[in-house]
PDB file of N, CA and C in Angstrom:
ATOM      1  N   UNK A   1     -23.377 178.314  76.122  1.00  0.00           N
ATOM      2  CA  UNK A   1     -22.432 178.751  75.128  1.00  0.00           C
ATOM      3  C   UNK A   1     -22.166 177.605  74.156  1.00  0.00           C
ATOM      4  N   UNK A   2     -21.421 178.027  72.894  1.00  0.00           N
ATOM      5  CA  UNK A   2     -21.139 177.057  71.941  1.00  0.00           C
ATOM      6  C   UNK A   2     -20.102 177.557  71.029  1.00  0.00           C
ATOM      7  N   UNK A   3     -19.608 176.900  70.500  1.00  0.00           N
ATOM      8  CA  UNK A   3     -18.302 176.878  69.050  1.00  0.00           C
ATOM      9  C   UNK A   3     -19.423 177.752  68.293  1.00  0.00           C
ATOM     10  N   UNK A   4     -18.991 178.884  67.649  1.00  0.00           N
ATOM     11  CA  UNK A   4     -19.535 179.417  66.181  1.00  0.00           C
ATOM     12  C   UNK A   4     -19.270 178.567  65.487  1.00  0.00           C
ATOM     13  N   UNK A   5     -20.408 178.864  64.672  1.00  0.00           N
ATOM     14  CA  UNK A   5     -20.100 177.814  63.155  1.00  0.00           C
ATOM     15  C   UNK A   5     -19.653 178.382  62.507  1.00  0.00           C
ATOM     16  N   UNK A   6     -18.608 179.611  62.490  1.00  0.00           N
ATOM     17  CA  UNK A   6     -17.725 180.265  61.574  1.00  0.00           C
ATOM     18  C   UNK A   6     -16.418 179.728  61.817  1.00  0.00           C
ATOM     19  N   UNK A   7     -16.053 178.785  62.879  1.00  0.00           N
ATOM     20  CA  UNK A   7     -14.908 177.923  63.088  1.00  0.00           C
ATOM     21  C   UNK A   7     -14.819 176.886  62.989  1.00  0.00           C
ATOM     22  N   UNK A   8     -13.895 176.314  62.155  1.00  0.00           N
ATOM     23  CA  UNK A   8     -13.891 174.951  62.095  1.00  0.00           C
ATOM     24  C   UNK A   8     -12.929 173.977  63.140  1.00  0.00           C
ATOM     25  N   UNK A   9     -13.296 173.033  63.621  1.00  0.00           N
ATOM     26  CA  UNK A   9     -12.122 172.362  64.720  1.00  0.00           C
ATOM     27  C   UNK A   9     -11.233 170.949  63.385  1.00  0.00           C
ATOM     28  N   UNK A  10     -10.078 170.563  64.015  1.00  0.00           N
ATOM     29  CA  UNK A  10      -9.676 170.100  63.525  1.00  0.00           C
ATOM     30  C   UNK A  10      -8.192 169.763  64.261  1.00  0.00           C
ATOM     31  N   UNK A  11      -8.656 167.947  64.400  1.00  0.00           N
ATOM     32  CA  UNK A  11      -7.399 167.325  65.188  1.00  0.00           C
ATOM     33  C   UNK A  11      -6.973 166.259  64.638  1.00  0.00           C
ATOM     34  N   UNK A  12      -5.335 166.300  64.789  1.00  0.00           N
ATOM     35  CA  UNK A  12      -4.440 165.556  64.096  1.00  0.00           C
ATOM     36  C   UNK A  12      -3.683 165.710  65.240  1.00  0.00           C
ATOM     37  N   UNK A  13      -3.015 164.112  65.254  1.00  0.00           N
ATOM     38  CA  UNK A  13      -1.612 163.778  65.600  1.00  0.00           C
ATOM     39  C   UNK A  13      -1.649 164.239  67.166  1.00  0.00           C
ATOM     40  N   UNK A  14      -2.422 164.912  68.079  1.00  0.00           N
ATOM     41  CA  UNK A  14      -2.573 164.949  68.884  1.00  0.00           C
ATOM     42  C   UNK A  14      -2.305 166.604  69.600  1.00  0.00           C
ATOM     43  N   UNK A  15      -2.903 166.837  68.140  1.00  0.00           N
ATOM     44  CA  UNK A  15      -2.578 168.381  67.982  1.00  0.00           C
ATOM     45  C   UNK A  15      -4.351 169.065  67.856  1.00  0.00           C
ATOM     46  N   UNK A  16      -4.828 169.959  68.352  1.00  0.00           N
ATOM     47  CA  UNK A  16      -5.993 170.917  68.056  1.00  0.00           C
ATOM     48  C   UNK A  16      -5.746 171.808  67.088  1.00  0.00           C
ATOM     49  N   UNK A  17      -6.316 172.058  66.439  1.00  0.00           N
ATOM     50  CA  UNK A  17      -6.323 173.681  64.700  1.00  0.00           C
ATOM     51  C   UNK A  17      -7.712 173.751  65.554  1.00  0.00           C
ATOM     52  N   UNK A  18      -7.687 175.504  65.354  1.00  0.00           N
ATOM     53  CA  UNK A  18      -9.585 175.912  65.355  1.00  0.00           C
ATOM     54  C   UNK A  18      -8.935 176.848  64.145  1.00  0.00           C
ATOM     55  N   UNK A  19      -9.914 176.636  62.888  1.00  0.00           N
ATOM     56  CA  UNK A  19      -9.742 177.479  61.719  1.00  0.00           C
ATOM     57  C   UNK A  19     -10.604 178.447  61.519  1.00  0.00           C
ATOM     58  N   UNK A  20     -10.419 179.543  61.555  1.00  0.00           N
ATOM     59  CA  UNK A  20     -12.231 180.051  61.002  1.00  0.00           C
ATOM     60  C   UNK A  20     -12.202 180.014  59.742  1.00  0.00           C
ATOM     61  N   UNK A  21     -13.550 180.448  59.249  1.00  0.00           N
ATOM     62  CA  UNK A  21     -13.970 180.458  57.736  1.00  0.00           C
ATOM     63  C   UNK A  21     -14.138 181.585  57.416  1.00  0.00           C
ATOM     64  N   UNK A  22     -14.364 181.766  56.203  1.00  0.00           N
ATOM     65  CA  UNK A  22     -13.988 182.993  55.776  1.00  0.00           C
ATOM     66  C   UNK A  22     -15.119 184.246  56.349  1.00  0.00           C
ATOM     67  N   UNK A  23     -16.159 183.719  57.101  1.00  0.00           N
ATOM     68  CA  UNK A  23     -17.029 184.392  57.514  1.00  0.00           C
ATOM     69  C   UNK A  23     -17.060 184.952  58.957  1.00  0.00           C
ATOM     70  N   UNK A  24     -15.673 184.329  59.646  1.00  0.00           N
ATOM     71  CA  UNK A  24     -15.290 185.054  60.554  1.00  0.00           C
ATOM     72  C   UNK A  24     -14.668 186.117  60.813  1.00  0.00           C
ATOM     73  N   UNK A  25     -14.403 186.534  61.640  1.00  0.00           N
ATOM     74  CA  UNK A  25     -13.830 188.165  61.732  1.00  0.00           C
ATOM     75  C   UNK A  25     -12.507 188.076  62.284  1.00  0.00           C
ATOM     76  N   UNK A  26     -12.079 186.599  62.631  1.00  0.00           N
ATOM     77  CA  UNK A  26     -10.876 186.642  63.263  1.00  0.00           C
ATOM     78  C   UNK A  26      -9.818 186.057  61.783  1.00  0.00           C
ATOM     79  N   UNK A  27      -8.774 186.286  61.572  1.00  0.00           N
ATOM     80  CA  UNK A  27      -8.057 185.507  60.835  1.00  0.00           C
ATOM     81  C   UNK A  27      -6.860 185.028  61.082  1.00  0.00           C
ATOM     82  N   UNK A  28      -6.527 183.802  61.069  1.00  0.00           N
ATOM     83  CA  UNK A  28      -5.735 183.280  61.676  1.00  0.00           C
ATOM     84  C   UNK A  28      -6.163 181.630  62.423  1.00  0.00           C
ATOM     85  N   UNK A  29      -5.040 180.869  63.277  1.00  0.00           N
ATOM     86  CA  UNK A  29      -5.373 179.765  63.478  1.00  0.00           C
ATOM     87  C   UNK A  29      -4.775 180.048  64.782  1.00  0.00           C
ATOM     88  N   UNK A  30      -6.051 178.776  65.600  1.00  0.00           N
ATOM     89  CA  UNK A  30      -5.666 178.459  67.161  1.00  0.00           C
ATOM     90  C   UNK A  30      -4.931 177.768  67.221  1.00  0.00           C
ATOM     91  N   UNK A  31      -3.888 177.453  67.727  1.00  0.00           N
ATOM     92  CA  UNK A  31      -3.235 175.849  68.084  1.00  0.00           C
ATOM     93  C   UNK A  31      -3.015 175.944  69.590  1.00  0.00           C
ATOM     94  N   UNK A  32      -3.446 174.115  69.406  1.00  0.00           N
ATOM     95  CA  UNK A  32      -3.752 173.785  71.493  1.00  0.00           C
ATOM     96  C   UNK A  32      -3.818 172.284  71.707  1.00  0.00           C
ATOM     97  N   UNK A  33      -3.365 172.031  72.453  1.00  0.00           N
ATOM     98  CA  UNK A  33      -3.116 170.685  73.193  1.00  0.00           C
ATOM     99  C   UNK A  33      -4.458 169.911  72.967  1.00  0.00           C
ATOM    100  N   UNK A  34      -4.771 168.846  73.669  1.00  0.00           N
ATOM    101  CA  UNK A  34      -5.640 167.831  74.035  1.00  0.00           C
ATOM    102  C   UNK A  34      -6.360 168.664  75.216  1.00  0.00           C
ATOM    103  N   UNK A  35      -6.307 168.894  76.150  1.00  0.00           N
ATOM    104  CA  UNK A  35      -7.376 169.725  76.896  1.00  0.00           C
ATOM    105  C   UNK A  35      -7.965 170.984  75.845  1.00  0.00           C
ATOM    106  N   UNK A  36      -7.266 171.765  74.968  1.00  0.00           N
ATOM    107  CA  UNK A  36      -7.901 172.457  74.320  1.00  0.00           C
ATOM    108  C   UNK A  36      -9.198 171.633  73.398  1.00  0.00           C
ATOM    109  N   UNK A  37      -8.512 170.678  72.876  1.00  0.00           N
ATOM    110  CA  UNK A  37      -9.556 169.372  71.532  1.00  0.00           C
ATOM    111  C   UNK A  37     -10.549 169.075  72.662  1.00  0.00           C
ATOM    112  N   UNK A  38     -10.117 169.201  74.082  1.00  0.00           N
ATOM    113  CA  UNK A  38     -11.381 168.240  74.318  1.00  0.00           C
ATOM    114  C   UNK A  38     -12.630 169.661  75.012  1.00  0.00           C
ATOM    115  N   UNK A  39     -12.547 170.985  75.745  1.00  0.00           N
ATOM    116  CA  UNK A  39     -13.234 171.928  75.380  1.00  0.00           C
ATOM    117  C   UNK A  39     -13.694 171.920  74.312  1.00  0.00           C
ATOM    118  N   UNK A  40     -13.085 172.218  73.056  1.00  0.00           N
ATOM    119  CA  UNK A  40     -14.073 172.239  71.750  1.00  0.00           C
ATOM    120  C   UNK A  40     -14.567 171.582  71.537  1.00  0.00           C
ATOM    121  N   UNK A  41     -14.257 170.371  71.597  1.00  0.00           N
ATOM    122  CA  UNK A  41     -15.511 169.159  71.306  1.00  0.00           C
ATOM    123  C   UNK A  41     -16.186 169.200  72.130  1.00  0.00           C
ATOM    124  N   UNK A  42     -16.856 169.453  73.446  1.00  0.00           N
ATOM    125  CA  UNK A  42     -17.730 169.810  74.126  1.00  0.00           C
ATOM    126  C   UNK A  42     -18.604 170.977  73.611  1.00  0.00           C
ATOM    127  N   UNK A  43     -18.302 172.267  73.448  1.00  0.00           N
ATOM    128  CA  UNK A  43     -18.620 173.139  72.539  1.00  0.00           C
ATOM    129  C   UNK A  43     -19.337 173.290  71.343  1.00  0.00           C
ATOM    130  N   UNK A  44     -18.866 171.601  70.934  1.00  0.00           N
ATOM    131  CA  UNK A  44     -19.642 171.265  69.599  1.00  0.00           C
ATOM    132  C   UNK A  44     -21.154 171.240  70.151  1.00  0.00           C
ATOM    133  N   UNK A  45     -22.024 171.208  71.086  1.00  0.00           N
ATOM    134  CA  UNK A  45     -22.801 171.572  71.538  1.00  0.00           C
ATOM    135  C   UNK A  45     -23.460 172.447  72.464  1.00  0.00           C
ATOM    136  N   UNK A  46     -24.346 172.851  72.778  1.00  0.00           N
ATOM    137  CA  UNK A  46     -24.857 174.084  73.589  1.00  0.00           C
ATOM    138  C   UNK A  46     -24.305 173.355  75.054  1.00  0.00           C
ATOM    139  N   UNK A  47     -23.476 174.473  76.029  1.00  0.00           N
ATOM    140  CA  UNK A  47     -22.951 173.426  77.100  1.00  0.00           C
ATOM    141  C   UNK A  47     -22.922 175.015  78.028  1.00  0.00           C
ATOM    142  N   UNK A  48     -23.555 174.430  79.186  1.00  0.00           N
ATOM    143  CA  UNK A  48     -22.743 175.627  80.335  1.00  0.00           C
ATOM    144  C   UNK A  48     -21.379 175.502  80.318  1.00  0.00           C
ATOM    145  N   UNK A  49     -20.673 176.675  81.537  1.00  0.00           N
ATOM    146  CA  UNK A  49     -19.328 176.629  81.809  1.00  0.00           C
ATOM    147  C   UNK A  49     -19.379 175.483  82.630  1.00  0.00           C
ATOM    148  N   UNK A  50     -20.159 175.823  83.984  1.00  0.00           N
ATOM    149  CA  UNK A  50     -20.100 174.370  85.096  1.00  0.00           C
ATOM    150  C   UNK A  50     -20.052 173.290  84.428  1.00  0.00           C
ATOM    151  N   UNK A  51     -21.241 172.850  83.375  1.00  0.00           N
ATOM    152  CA  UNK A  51     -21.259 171.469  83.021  1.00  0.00           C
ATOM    153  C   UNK A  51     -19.801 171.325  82.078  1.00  0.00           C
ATOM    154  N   UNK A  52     -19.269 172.411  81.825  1.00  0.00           N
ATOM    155  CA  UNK A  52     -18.379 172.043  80.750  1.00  0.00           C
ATOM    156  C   UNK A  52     -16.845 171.559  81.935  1.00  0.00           C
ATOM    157  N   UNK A  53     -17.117 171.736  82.633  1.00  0.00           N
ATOM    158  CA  UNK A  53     -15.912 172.063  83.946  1.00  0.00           C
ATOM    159  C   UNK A  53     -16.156 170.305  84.160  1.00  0.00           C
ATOM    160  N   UNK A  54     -17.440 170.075  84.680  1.00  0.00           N
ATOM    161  CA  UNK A  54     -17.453 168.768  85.186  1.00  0.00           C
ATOM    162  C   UNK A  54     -17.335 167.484  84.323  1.00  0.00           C
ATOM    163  N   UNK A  55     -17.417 168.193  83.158  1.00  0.00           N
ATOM    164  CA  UNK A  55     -17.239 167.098  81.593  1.00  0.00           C
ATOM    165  C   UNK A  55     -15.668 166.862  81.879  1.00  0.00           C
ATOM    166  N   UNK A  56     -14.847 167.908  81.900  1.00  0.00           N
ATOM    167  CA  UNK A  56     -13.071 167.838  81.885  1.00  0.00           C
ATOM    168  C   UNK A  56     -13.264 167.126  82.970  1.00  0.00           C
ATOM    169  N   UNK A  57     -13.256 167.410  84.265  1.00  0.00           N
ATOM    170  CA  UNK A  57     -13.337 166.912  85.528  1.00  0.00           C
ATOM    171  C   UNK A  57     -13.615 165.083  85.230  1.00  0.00           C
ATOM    172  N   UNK A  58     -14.403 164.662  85.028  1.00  0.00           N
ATOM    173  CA  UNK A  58     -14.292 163.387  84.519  1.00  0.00           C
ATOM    174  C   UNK A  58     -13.475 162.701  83.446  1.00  0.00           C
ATOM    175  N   UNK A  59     -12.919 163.641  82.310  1.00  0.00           N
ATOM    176  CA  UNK A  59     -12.744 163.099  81.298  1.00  0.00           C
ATOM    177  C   UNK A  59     -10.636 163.289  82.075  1.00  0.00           C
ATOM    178  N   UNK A  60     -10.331 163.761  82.710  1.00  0.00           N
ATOM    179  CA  UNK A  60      -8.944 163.846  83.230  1.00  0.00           C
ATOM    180  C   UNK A  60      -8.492 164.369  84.499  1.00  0.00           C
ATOM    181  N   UNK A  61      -7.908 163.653  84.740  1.00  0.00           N
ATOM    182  CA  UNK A  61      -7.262 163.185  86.166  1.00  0.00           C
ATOM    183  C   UNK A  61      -6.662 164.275  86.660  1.00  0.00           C
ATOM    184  N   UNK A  62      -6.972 165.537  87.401  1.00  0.00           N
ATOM    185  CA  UNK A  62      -6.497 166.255  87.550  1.00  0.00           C
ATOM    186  C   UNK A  62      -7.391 166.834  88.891  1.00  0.00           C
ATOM    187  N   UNK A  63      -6.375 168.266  89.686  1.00  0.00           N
ATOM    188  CA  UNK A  63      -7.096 168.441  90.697  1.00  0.00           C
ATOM    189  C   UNK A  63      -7.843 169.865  89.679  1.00  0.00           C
ATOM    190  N   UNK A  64      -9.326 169.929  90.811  1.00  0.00           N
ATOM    191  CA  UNK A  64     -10.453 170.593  90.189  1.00  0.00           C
ATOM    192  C   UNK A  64      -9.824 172.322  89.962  1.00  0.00           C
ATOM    193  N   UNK A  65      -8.925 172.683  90.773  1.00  0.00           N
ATOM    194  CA  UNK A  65      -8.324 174.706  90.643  1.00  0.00           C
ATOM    195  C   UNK A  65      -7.752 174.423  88.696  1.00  0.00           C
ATOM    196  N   UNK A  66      -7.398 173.313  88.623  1.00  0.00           N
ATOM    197  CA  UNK A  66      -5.770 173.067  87.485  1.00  0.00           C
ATOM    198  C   UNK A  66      -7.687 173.280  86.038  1.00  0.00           C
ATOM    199  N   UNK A  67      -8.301 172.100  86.074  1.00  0.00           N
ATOM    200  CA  UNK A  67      -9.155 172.068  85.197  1.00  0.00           C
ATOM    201  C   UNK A  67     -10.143 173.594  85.201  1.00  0.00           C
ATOM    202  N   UNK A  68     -10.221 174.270  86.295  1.00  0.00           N
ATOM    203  CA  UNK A  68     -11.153 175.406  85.926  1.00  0.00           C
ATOM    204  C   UNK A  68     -10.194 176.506  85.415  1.00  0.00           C
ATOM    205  N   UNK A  69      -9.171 176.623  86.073  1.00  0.00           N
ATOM    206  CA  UNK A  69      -7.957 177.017  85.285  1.00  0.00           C
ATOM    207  C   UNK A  69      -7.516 177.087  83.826  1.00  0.00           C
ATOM    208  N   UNK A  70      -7.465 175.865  83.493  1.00  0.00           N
ATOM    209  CA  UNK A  70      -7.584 175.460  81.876  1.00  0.00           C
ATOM    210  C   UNK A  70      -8.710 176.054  81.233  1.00  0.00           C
ATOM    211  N   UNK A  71      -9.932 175.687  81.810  1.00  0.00           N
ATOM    212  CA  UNK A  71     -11.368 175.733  81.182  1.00  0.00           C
ATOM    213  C   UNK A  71     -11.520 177.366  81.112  1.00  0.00           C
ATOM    214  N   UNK A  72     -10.747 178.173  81.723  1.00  0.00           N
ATOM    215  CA  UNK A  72     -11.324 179.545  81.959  1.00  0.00           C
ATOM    216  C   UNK A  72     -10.067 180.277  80.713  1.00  0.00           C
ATOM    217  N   UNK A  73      -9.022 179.597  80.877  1.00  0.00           N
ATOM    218  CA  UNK A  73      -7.671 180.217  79.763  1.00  0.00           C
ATOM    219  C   UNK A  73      -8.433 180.034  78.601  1.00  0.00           C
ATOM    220  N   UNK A  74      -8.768 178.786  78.065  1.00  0.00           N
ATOM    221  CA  UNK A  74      -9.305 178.496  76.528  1.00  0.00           C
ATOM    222  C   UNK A  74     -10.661 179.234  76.362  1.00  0.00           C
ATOM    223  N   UNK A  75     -11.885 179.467  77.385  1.00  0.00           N
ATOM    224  CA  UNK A  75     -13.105 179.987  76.923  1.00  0.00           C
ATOM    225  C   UNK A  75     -12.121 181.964  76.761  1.00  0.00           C
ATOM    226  N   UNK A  76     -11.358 182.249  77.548  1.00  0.00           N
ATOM    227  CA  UNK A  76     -11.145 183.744  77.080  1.00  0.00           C
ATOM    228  C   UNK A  76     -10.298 184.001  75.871  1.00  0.00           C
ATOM    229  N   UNK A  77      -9.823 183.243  75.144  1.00  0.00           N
ATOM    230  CA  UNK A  77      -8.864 182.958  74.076  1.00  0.00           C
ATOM    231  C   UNK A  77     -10.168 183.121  72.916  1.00  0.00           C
ATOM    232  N   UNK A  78     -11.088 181.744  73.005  1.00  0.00           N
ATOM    233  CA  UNK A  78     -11.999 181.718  72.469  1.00  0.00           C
ATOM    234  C   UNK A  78     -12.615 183.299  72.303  1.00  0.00           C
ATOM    235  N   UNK A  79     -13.402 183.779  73.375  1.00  0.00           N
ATOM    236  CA  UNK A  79     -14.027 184.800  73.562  1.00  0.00           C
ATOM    237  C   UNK A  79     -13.238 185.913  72.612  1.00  0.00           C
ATOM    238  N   UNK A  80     -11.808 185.906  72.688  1.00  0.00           N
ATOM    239  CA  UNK A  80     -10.852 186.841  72.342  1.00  0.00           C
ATOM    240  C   UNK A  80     -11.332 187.054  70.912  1.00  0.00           C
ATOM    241  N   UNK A  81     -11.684 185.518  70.328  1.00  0.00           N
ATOM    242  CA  UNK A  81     -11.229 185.603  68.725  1.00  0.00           C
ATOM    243  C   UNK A  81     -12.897 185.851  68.301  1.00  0.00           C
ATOM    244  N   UNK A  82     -13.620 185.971  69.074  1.00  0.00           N
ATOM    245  CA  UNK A  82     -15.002 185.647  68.860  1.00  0.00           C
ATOM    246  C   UNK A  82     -15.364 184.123  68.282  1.00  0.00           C
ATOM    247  N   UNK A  83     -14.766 183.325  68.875  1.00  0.00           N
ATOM    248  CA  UNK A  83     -15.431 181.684  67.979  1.00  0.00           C
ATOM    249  C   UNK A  83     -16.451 181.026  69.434  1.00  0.00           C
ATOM    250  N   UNK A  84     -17.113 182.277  70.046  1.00  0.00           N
ATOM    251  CA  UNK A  84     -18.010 181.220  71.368  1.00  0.00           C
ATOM    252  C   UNK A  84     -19.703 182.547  71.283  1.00  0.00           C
ATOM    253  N   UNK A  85     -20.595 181.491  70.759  1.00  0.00           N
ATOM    254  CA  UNK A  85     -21.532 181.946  70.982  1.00  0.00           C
ATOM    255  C   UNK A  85     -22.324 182.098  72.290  1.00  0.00           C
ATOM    256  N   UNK A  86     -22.688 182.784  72.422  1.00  0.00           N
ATOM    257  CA  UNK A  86     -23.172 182.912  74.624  1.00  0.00           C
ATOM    258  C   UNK A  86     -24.264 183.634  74.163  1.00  0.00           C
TER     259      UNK A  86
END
């Protein structure tokens, strides 16, 4: 799976935006924490779910139910708006 390129990411201040462009079908903006910024930036490339699980899993200190947890809320959000190519 991957970020459509009909969304743009965009982090400030310690804040996540996913914007789409006008060529998306969703309209409107995501807003999401630092575990959200750091899914999408993974995303920015072709990534399984597992590998994307074990990327968080390293990148923060957390027990493994809490990160697949996270990882599974943001890919169906995603999925929701259509911004995940599979």
């Amino acid at each position: 799976m991957k970020l459509n390129k009909n969304f743009i990411l965009h982090v400030a201040e310690g804040e996540t935006l996913l914007v789409p462009t006008g060529d998306a079908e969703f309209s409107g903006i995501i807003r999401g924490n630092a575990t959200l910024g750091a899914v999408l930036e993974l995303l920015r490339e072709e990534i399984t779910e597992e590998k994307l699980i074990a990327s968080m899993k390293v990148k923060f200190d957390a027990p493994l139910e809490t990160i697949e947890a996270d990882v599974e809320r943001a890919l169906a959000v995603l999925r929701k708006v259509g911004a995940l190519d599979e």
